[in-house]
C-alpha atoms as a PDB file:
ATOM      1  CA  UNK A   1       0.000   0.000   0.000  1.00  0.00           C
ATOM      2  CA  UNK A   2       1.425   3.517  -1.437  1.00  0.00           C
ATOM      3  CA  UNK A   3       1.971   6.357   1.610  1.00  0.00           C
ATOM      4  CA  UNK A   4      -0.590   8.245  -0.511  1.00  0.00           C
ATOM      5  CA  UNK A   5      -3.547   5.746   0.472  1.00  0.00           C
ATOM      6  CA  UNK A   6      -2.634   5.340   3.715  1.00  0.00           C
ATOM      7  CA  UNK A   7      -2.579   9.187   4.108  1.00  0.00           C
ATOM      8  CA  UNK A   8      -6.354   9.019   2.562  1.00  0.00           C
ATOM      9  CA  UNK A   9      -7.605   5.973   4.508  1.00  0.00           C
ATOM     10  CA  UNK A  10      -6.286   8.296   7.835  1.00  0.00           C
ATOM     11  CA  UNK A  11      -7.632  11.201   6.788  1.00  0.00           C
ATOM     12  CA  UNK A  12     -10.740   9.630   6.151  1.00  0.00           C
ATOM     13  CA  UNK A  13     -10.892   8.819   9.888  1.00  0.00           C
ATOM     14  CA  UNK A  14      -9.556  11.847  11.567  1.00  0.00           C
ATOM     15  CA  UNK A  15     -12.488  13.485   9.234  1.00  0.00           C
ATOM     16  CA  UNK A  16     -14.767  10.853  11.642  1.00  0.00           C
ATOM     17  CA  UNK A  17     -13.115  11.053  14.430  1.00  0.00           C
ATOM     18  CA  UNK A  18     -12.968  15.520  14.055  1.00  0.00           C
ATOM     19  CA  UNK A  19     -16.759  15.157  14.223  1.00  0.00           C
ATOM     20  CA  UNK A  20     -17.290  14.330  17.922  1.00  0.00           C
ATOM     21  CA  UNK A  21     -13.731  16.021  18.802  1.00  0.00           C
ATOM     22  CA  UNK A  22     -13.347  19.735  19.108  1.00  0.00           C
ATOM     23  CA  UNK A  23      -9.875  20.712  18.265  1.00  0.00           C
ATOM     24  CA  UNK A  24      -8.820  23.903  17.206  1.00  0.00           C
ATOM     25  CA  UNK A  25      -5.915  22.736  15.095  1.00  0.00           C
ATOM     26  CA  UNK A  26      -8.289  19.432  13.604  1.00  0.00           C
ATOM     27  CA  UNK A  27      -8.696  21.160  10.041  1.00  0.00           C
ATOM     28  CA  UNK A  28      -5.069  22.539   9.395  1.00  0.00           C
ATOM     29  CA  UNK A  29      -4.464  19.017   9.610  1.00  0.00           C
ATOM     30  CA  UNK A  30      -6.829  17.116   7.213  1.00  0.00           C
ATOM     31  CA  UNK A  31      -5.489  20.045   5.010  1.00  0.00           C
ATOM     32  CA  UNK A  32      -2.059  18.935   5.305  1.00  0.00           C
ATOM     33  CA  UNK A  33      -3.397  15.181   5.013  1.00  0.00           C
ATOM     34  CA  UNK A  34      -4.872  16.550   2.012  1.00  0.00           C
ATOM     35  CA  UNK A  35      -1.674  17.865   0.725  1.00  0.00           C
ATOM     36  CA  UNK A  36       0.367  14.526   1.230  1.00  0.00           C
ATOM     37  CA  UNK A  37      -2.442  12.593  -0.973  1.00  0.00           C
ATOM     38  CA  UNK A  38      -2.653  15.596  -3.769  1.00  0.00           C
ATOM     39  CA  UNK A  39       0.751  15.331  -4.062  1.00  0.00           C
ATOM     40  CA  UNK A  40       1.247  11.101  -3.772  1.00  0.00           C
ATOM     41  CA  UNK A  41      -1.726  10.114  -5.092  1.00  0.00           C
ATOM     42  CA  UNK A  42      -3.325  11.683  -7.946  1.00  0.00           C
ATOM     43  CA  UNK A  43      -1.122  11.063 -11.102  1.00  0.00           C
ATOM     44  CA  UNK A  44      -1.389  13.005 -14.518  1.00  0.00           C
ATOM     45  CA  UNK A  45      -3.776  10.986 -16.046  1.00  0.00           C
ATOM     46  CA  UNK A  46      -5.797  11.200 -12.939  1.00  0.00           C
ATOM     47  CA  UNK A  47      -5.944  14.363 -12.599  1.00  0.00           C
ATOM     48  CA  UNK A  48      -9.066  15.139 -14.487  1.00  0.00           C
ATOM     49  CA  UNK A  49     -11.134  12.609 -12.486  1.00  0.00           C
ATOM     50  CA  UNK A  50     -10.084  13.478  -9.477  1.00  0.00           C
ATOM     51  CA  UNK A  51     -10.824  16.960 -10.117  1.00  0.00           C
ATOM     52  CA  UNK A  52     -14.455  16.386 -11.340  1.00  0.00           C
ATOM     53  CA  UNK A  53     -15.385  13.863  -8.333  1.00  0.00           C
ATOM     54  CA  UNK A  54     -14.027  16.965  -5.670  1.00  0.00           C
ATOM     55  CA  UNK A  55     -15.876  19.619  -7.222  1.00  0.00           C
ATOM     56  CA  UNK A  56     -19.083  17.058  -7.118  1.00  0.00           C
ATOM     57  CA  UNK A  57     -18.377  15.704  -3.559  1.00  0.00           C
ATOM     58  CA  UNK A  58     -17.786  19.746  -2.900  1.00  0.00           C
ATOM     59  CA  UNK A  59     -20.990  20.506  -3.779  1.00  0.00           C
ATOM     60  CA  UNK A  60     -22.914  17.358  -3.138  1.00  0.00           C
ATOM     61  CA  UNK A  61     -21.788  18.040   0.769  1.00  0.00           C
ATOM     62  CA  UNK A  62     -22.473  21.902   0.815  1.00  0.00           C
ATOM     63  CA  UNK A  63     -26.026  21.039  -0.613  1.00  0.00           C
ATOM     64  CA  UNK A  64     -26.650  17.983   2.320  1.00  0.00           C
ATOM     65  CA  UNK A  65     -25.390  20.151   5.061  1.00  0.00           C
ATOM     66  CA  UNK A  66     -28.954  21.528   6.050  1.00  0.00           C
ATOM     67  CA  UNK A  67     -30.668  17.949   5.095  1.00  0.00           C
ATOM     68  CA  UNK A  68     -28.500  16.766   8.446  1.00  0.00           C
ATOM     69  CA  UNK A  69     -30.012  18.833  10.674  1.00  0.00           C
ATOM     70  CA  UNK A  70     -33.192  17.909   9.706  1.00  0.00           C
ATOM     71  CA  UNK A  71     -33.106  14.358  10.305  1.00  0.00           C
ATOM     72  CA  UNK A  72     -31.888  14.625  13.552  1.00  0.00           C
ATOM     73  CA  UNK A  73     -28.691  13.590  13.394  1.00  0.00           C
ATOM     74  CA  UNK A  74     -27.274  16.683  15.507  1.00  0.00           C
ATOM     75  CA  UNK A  75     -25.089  17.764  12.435  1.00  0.00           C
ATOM     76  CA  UNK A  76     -22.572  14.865  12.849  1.00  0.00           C
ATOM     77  CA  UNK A  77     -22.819  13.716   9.368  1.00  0.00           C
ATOM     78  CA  UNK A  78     -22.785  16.758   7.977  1.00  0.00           C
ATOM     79  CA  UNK A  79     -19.632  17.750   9.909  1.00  0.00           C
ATOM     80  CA  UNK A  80     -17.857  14.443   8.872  1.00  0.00           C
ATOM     81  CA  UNK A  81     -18.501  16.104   4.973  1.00  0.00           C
ATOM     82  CA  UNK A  82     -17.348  19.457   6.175  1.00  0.00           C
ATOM     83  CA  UNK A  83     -14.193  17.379   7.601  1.00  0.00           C
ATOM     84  CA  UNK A  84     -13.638  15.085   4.560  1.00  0.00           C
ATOM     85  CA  UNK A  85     -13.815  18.407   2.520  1.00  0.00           C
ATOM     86  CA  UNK A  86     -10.775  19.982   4.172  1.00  0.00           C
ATOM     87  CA  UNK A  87      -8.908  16.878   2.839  1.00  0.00           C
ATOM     88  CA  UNK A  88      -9.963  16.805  -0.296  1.00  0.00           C
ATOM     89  CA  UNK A  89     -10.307  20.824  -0.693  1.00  0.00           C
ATOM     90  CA  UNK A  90      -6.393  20.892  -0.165  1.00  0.00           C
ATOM     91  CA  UNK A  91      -5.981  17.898  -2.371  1.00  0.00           C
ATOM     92  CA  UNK A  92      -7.837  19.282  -5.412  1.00  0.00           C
ATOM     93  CA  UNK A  93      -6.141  22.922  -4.936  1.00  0.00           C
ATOM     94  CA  UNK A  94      -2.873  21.296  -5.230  1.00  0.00           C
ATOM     95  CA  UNK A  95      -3.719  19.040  -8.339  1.00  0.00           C
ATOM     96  CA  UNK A  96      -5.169  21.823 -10.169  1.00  0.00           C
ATOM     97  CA  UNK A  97      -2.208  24.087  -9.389  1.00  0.00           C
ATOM     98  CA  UNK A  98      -0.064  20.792 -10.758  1.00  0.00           C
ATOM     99  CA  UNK A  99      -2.256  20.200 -13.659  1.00  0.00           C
ATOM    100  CA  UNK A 100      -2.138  24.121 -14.818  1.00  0.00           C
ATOM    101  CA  UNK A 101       1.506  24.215 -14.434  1.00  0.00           C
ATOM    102  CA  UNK A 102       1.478  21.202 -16.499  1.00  0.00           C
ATOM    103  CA  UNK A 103      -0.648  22.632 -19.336  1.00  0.00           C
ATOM    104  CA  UNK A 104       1.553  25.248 -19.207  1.00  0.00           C
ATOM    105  CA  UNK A 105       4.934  23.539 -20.449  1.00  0.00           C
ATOM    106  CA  UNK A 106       2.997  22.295 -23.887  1.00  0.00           C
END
């Protein structure tokens, strides 16, 4: 198993685990978590994938968040999403800044 999806699979349950935890410093993290799989995981040919399924988990999370409340879940879902979206907000930033700087040497 690659660094890169061990870094997700942990980030993926700090983003769990940062739901019932309040810690001030919880985000920078997943954003550096974020950073580490950006930068191991996604490859060229990747890129464009994983750059359409952020923006649609992006939006598809912003557009549950009020759903959450009203099922009674106390928000806990929708602040594993808000979590999850630190990770994969940092991971997308970085692969588009790779991918442009990639267009950029054609």
């Amino acid at each position: 198993m690659k660094i890169g999806s061990i870094a997700f699979l942990v980030g993926l349950v700090l983003a769990v685990v940062g739901a019932f935890v309040d810690v001030q410093w919880f985000p920078a993290l997943l954003v550096v978590i974020g950073l580490v799989v950006g930068f191991l995981n996604v490859s060229g040919g990747e890129s464009r994938r994983f750059l359409i399924a952020a923006i649609a988990f992006m939006m598809a999370s912003t557009a549950l968040y009020p759903i959450d409340n009203l099922l009674g879940m106390g928000g806990v879902v929708g602040e594993i999403m808000h979590n999850i979206g630190y990770m994969v907000g940092a991971a997308a930033l970085l692969v588009a800044v790779l991918s442009l700087f990639d267009m950029s040497k054609d």
